[in-house]
Protein backbone atom coordinates (compact mmCIF):
# COMPACT_ATOMS: atom_id res chain seq x y z
CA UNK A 1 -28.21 -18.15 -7.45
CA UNK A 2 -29.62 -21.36 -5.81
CA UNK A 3 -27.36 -23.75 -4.91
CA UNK A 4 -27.82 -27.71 -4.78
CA UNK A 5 -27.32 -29.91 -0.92
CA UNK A 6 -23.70 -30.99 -0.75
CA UNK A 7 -23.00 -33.81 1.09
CA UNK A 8 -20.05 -33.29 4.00
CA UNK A 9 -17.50 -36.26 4.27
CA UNK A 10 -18.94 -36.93 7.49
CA UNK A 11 -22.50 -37.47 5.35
CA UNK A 12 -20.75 -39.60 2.87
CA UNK A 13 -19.42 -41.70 5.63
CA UNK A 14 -22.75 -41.75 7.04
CA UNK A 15 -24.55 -42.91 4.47
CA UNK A 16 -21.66 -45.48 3.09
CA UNK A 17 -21.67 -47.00 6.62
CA UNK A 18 -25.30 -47.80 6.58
CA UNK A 19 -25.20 -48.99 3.63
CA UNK A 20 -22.24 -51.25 4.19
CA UNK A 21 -24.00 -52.62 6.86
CA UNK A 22 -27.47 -53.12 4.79
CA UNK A 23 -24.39 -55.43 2.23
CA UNK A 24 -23.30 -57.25 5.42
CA UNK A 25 -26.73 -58.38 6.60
CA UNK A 26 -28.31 -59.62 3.34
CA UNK A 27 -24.76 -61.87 3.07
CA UNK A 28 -24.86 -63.13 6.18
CA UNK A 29 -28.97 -63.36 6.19
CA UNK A 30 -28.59 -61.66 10.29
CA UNK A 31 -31.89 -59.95 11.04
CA UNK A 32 -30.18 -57.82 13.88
CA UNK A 33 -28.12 -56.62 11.16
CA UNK A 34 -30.41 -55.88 8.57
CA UNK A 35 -32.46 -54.23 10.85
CA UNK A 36 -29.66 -51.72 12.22
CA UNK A 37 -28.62 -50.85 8.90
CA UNK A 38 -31.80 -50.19 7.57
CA UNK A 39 -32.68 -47.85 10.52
CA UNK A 40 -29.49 -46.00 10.17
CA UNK A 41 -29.85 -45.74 6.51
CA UNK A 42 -32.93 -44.89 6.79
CA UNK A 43 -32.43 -42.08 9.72
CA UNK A 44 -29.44 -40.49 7.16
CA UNK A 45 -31.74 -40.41 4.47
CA UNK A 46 -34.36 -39.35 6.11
CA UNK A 47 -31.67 -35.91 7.74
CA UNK A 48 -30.61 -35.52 4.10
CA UNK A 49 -34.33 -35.13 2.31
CA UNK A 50 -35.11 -32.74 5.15
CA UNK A 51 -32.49 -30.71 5.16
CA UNK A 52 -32.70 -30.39 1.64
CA UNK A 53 -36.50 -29.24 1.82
CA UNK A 54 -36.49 -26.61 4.39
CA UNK A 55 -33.21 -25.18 2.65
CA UNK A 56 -34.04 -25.24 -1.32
CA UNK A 57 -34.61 -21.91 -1.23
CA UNK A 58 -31.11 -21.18 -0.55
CA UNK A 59 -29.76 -18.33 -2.07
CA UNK A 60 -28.80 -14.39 -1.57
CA UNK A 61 -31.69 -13.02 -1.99
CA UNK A 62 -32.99 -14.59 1.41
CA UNK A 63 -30.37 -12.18 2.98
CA UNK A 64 -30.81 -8.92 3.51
CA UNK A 65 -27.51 -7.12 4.22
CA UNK A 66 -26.06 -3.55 5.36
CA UNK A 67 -21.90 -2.49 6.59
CA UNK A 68 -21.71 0.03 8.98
CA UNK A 69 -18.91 1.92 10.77
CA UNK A 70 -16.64 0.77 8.16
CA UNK A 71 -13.36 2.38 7.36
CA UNK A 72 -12.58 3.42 3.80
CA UNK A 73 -9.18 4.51 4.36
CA UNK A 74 -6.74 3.86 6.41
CA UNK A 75 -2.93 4.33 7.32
CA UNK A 76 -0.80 1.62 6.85
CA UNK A 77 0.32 0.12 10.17
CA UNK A 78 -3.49 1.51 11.70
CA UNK A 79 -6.21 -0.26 12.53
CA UNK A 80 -9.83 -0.06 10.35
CA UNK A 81 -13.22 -1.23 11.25
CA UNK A 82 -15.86 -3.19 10.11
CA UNK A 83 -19.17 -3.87 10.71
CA UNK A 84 -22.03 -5.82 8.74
CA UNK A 85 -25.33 -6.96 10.07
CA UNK A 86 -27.47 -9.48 7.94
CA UNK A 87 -31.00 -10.59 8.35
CA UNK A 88 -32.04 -14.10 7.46
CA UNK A 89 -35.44 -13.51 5.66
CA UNK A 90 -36.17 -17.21 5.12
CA UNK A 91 -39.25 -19.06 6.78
CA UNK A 92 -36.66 -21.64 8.51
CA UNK A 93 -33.78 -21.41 10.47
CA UNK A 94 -30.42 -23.52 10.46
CA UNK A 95 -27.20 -23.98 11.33
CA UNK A 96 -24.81 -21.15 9.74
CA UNK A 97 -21.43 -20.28 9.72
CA UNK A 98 -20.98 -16.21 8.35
CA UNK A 99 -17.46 -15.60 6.91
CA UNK A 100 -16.96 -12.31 5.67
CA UNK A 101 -14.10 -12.57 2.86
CA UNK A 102 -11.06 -10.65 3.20
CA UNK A 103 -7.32 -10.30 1.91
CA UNK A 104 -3.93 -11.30 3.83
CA UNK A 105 -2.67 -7.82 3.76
CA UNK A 106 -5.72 -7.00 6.25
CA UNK A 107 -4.66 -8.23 9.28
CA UNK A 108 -7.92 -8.97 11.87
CA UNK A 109 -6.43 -7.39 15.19
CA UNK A 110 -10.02 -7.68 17.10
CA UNK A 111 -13.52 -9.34 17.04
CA UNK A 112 -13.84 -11.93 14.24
CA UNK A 113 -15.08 -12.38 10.54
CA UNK A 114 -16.38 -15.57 11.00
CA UNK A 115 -19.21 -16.60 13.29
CA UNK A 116 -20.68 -20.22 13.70
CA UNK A 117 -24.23 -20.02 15.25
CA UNK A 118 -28.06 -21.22 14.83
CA UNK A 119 -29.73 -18.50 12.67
CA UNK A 120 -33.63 -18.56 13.31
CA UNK A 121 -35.87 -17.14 10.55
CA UNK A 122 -36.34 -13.10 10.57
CA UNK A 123 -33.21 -12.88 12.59
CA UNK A 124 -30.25 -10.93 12.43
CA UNK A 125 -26.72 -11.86 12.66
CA UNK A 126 -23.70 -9.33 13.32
CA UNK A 127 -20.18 -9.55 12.60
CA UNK A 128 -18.01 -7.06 13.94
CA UNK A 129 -14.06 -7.03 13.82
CA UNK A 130 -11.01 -4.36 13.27
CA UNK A 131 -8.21 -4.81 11.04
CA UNK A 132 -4.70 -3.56 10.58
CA UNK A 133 -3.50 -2.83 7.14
CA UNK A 134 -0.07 -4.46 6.96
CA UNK A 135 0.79 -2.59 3.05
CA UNK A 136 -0.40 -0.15 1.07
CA UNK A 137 -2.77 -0.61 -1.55
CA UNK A 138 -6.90 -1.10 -2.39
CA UNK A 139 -8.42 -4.46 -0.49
CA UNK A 140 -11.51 -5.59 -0.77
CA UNK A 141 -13.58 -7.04 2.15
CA UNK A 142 -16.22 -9.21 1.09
CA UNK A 143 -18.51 -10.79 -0.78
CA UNK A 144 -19.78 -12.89 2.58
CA UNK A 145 -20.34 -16.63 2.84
CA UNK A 146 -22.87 -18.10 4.42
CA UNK A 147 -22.75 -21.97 4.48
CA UNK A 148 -26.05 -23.71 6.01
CA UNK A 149 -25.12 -26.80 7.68
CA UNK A 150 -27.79 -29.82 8.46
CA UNK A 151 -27.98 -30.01 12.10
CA UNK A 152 -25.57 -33.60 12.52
CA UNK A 153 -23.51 -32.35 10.09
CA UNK A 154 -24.40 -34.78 7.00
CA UNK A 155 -24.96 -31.94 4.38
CA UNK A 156 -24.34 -28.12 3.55
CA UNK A 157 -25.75 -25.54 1.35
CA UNK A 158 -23.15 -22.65 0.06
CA UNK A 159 -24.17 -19.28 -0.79
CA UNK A 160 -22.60 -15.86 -1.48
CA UNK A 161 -23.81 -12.72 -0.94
CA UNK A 162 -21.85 -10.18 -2.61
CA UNK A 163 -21.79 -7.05 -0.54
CA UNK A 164 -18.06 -5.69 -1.57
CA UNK A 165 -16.33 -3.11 0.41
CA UNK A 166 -13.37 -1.32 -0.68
CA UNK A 167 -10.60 -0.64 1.74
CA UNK A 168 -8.15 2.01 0.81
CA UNK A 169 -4.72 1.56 2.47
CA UNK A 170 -3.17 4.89 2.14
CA UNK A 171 0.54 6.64 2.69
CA UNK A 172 2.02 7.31 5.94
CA UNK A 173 1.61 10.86 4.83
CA UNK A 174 -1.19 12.50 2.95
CA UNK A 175 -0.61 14.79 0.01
CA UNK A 176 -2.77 17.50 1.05
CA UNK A 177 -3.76 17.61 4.55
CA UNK A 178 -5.30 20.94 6.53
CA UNK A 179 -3.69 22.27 9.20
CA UNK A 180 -0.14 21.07 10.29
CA UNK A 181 1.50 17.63 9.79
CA UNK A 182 1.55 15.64 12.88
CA UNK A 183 4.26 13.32 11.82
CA UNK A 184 7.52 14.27 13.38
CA UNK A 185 9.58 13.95 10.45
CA UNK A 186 6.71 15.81 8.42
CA UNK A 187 7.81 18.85 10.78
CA UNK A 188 11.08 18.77 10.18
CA UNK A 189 11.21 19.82 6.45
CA UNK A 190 7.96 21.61 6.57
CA UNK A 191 9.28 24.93 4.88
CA UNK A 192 12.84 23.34 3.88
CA UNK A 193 11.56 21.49 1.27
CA UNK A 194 11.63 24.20 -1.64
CA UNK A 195 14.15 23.61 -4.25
CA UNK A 196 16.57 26.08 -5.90
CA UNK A 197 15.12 28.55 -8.20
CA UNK A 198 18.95 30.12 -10.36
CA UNK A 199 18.11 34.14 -9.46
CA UNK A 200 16.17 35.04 -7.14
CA UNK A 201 12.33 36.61 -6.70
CA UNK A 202 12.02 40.37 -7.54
CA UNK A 203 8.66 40.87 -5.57
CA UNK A 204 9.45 42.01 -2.11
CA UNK A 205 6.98 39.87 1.03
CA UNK A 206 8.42 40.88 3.98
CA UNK A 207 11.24 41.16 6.81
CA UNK A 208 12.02 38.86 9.68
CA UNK A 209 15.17 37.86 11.57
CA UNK A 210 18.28 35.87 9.86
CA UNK A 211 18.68 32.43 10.50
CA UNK A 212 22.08 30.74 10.03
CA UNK A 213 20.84 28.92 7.06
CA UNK A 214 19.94 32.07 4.73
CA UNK A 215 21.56 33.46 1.93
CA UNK A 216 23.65 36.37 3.08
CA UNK A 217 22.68 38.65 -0.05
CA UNK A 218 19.41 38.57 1.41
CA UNK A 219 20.25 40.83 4.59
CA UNK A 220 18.92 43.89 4.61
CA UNK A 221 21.73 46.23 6.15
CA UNK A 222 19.86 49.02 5.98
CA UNK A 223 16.88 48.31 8.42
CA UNK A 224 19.41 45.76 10.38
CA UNK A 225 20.65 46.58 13.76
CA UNK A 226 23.94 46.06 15.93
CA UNK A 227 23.28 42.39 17.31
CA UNK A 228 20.05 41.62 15.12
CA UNK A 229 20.11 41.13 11.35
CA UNK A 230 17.17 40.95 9.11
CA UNK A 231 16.66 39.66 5.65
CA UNK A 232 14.62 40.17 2.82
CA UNK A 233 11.86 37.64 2.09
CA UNK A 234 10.77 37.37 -2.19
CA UNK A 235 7.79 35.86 -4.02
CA UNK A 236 8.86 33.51 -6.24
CA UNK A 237 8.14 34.80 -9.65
CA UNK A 238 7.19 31.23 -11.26
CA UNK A 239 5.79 28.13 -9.55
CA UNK A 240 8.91 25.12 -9.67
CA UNK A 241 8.15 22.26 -11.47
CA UNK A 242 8.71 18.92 -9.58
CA UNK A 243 9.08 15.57 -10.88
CA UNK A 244 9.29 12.33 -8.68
CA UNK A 245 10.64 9.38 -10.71
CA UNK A 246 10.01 6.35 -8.47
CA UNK A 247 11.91 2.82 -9.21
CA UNK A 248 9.13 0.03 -9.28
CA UNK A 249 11.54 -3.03 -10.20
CA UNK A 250 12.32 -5.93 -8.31
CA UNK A 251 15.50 -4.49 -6.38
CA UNK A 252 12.56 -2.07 -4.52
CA UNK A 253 11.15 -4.72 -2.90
CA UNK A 254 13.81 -5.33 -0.23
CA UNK A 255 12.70 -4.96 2.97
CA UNK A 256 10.38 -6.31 5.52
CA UNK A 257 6.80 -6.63 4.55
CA UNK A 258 5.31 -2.79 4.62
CA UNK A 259 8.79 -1.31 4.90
CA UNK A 260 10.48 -2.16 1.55
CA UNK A 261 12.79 0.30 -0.25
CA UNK A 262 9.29 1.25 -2.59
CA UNK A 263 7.19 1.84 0.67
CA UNK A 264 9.87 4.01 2.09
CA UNK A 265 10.74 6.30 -1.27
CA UNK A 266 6.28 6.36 -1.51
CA UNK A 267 6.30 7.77 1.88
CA UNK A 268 8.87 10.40 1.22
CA UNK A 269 7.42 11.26 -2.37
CA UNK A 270 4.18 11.66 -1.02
CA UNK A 271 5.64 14.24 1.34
CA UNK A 272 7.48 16.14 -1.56
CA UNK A 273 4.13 16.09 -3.52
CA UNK A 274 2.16 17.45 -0.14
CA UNK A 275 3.98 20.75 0.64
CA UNK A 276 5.19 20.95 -3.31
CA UNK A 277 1.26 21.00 -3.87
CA UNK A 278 0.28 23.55 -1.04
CA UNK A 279 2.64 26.13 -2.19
CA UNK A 280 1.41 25.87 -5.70
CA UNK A 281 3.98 24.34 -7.29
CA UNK A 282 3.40 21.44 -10.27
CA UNK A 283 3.93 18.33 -9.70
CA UNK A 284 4.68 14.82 -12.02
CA UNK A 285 4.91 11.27 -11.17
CA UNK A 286 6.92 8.14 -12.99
CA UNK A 287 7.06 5.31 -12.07
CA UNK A 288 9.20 3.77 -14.05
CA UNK A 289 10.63 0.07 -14.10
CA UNK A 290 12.29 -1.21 -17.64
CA UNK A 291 9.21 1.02 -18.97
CA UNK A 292 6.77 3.88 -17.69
CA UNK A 293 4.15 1.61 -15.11
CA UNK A 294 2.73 5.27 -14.62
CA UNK A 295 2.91 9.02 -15.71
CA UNK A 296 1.22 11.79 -14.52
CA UNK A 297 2.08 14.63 -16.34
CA UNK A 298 3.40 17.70 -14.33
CA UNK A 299 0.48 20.01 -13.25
CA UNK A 300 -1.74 20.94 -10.03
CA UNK A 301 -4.63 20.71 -8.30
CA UNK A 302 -7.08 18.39 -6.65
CA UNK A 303 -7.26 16.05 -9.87
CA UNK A 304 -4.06 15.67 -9.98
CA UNK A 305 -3.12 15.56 -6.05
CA UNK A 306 -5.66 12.26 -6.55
CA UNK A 307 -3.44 11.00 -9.66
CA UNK A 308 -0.51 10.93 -8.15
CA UNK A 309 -1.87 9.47 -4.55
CA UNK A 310 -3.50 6.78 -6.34
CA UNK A 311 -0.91 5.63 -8.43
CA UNK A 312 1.77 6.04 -5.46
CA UNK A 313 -0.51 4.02 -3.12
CA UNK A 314 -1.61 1.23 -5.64
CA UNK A 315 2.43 1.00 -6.68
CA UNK A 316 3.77 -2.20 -6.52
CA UNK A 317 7.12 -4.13 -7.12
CA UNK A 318 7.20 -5.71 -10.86
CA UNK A 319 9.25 -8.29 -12.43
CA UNK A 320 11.63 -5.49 -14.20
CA UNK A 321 14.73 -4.33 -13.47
CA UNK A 322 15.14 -0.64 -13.48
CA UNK A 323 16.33 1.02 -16.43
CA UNK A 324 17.41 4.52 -15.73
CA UNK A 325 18.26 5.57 -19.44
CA UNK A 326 15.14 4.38 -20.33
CA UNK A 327 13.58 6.95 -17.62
CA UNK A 328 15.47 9.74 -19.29
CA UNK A 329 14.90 9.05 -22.54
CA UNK A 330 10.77 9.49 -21.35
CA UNK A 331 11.63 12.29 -19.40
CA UNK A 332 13.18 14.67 -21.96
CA UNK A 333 10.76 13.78 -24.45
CA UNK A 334 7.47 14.29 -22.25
CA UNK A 335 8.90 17.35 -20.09
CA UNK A 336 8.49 20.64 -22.00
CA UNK A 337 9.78 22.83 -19.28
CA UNK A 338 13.13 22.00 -16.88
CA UNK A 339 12.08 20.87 -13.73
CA UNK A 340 13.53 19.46 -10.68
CA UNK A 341 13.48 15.59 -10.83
CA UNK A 342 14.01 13.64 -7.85
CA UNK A 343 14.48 9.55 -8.13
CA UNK A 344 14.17 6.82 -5.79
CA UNK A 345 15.54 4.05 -7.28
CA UNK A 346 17.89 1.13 -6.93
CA UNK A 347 19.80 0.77 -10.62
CA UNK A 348 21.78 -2.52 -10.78
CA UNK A 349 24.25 -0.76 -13.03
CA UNK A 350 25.11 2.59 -15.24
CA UNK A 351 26.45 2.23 -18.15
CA UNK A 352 27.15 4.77 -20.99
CA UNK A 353 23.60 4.85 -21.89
CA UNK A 354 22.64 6.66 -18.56
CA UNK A 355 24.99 9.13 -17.85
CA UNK A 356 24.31 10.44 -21.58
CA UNK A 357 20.41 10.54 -20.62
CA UNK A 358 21.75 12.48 -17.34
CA UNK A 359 24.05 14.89 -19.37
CA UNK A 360 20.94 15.74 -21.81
CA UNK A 361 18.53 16.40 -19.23
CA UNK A 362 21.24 18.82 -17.18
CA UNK A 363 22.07 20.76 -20.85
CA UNK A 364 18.40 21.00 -20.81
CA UNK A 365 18.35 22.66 -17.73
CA UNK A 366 16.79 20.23 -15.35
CA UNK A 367 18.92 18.92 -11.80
CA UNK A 368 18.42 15.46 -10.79
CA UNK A 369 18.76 14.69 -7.40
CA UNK A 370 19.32 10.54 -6.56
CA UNK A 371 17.57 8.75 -3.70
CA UNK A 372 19.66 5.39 -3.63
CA UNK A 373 18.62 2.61 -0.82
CA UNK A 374 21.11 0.75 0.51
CA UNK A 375 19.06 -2.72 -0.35
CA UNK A 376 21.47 -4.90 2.53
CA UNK A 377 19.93 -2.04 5.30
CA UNK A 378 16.55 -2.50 4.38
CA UNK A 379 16.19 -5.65 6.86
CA UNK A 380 16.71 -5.61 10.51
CA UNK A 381 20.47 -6.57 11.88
CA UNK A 382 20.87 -10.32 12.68
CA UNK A 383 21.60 -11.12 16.47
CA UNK A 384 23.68 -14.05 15.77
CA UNK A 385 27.35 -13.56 14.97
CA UNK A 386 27.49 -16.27 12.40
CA UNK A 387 24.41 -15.28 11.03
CA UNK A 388 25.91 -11.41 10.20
CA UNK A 389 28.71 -12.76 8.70
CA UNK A 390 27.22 -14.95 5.72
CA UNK A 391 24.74 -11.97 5.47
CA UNK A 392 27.83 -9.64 4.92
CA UNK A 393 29.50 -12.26 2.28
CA UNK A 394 25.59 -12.16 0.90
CA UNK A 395 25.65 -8.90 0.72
CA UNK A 396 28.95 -8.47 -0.70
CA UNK A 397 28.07 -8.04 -4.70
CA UNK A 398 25.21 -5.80 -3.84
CA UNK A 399 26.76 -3.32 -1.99
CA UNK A 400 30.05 -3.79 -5.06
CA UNK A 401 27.12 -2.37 -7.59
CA UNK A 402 25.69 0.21 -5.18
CA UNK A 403 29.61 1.32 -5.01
CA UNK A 404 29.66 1.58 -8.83
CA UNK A 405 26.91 3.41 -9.19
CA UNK A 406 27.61 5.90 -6.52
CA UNK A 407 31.09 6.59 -7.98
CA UNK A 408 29.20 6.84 -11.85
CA UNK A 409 27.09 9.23 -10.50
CA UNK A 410 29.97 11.50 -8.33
CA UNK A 411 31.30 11.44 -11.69
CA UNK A 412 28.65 13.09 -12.93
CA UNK A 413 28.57 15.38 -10.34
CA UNK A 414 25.27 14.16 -9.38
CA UNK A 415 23.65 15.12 -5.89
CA UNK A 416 23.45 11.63 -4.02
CA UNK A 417 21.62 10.65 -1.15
CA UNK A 418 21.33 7.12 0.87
CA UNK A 419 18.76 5.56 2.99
CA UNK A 420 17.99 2.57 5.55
CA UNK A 421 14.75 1.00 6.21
CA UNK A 422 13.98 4.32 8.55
CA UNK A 423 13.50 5.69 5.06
CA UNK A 424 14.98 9.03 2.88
CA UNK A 425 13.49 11.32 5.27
CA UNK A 426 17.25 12.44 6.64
CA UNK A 427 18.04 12.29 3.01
CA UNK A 428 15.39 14.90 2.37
CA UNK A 429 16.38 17.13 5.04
CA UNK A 430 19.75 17.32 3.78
CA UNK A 431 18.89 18.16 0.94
CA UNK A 432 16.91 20.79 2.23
CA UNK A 433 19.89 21.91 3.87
CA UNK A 434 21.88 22.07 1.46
CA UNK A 435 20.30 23.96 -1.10
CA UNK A 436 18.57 26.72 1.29
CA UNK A 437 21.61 28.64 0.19
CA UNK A 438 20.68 29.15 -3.67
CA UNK A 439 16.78 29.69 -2.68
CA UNK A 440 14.85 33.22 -3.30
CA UNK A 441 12.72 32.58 -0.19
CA UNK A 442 13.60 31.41 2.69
């Protein structure tokens, strides 16, 4: 699309000046005057119907355009690159500034987006910068502005030329990666992280040494020795279901930008769903506010590995307040089978409609395990004395209703786990932990 000569303040200025001055010389009948004012006029006018000539052709198509060594994907908290070269395939040059469009959550870290130059015809132009994704989510760079400016700055011509580029900013960990994790905390509950199946496998794998943490019935006396004990290890005889219900209302957002109570129960949930996934488990997703944002039905595979990291990447903090008998009351009518369900979540209260959701899904044979952040530890400790102390009094009813909660759920006889802003991966591992006892395979 063409686009019509604008004029800048500074032309508008220009132009009013001279012509002020033309005013002030036919009142005042001054020949000096008259004769200044027409020249200047005349020389603005004369900068504007040039500019606008060798520039009416204006438009994308006088760009050609191509992005290399882009990222696609990256980690949150890494750094992405981008590069785009364009080629000005118009007979005449002039005065350009290149911006190359992109969202606040893309940080620039190095080189620039924006370049102010002289572009001569059948030229190129490159703009090459890195970014830092500060959250998760999909950004796009571009479309790319090019603004031609006339040379004393009197007029402009704006084009776009859309060249989009999609930026995936993915979890800290991804759901089904070759090889090894090389996240620390990855390592830790690599192998811990299976959940407890009532009974025990029946097909026999192999032998290897006892560890403090297995299940004594699993020693096998027989081929154990004075000083070294062995145990039994047994295929699972059916694949565990796993379902992550993840809180998306407005208590998840506390927390620093990229480290809110959401990103951290994300990161963790992505890591159930990655090791869940390579063992062949099946795997669901909620996310669930005061209604389902998202469901992905329990299964496995690729498809649905790409379900569930999509929706947990793209998740995002909504206006609702979590509802957690809503969540049940979804959950036992869309689960055929019982499962294990794990929720993040930050409930502002339980009333009688919850812990009757709770008590239907345990008849029905699933366990619920709860993820709870404590919302005041999501931020970073003040220095200031002063300062902690009206955050404590601040803090006060919050942590009152986290307290209720906690003690609704103990009632229950729900498993209950807390985390900080370092996230729920210490909750996971005790968890782990703690139910390595009741597993078939260790």
């Amino acid at each position: 699309m063409r686009t019509s000569a604008m004029l800048s303040p500074r032309g508008s200025g220009a132009l009013g000046g001279g012509l002020g001055i033309l005013v002030l010389g036919f009142y005042s009948l001054n020949v000096l005057i008259l004769v200044v004012g027409t020249a200047f006029t005349g020389f603005v006018l004369a900068a504007l119907i040039w500019f606008s000539l060798t520039t009416r052709g204006f438009s994308p198509a006088n760009f050609a355009y191509e992005r290399y060594q882009n990222s696609s994907e990256v980690i949150v908290g890494d750094i992405g690159s981008m590069g785009l070269r364009l080629v000005n395939q118009g007979r005449t040059g002039f005065y350009a500034e290149i911006f190359d469009s992109h969202p606040d959550s893309l940080d620039i870290v190095a080189g620039e987006p924006r370049l102010v130059t002289w572009w001569p015809p059948q030229s190129e132009k490159r703009l090459v910068y890195a970014f830092r994704a500060v959250r998760r989510g999909e950004f796009l760079l571009g479309p790319t502005v090019v603004v031609a400016h006339e040379p004393f700055g009197f007029a402009f011509r704006v084009t776009t030329v859309e060249n989009p580029w999609t930026v995936d900013a993915a979890l800290r960990v991804p759901l089904l990666a070759a090889g090894p994790s090389t996240f620390d905390h990855d390592r830790r509950i690599e192998g811990g992280i299976n959940l407890p199946i009532r009974g025990m496998g029946t097909e026999f794998r192999s032998l290897r040494e006892y560890q403090p943490s297995d299940d004594i019935r699993a020693v096998a006396w027989k081929r154990s020795a004075m000083g070294r004990l062995y145990v039994r290890e047994f295929e699972r005889e059916t694949p565990q279901d796993i379902v992550l219900v993840v809180d998306t209302g407005w208590r998840m957002g506390a927390g620093g930008v990229g480290s809110t109570a959401l990103d951290r129960a994300v990161e963790t949930s992505a890591l159930v769903v990655r090791y869940a996934l390579l063992r062949g488990d099946r795997v669901g997703l909620l996310l669930w506010s005061n209604q389902a944002d998202l469901w992905v039905p329990v299964g496995r595979g690729t498809d649905l590995a790409a379900a569930i990291r999509r929706g947990l990447t793209e998740s995002s903090v909504g206006p609702g307040a979590f509802e957690a008998g809503g969540a049940f009351e979804f959950l036992d009518q869309n689960l055929k089978k019982p499962a294990h369900l794990l929720v993040f979540a930050a409930p502002g209260h339980w009333a009688a409609r919850e812990s009757e959701g709770y008590s239907t899904l345990s008849r029905k044979g699933h366990l619920l395990y709860f993820f709870l952040p404590d919302l005041p530890e999501m931020y970073p400790e003040l220095g200031e004395e002063t300062s902690r102390r009206v955050a404590a009094l601040v803090d006060a009813p919050e942590k009152s209703r986290r307290n209720q909660v906690v003690a609704a759920l103990a009632a229950l006889g729900a498993p209950v786990f807390s985390y900080d802003r370092t996230g729920p991966t210490e909750a996971m591992v005790e968890l782990s932990e703690h139910l390595r006892a009741f597993r078939g395979v260790a």
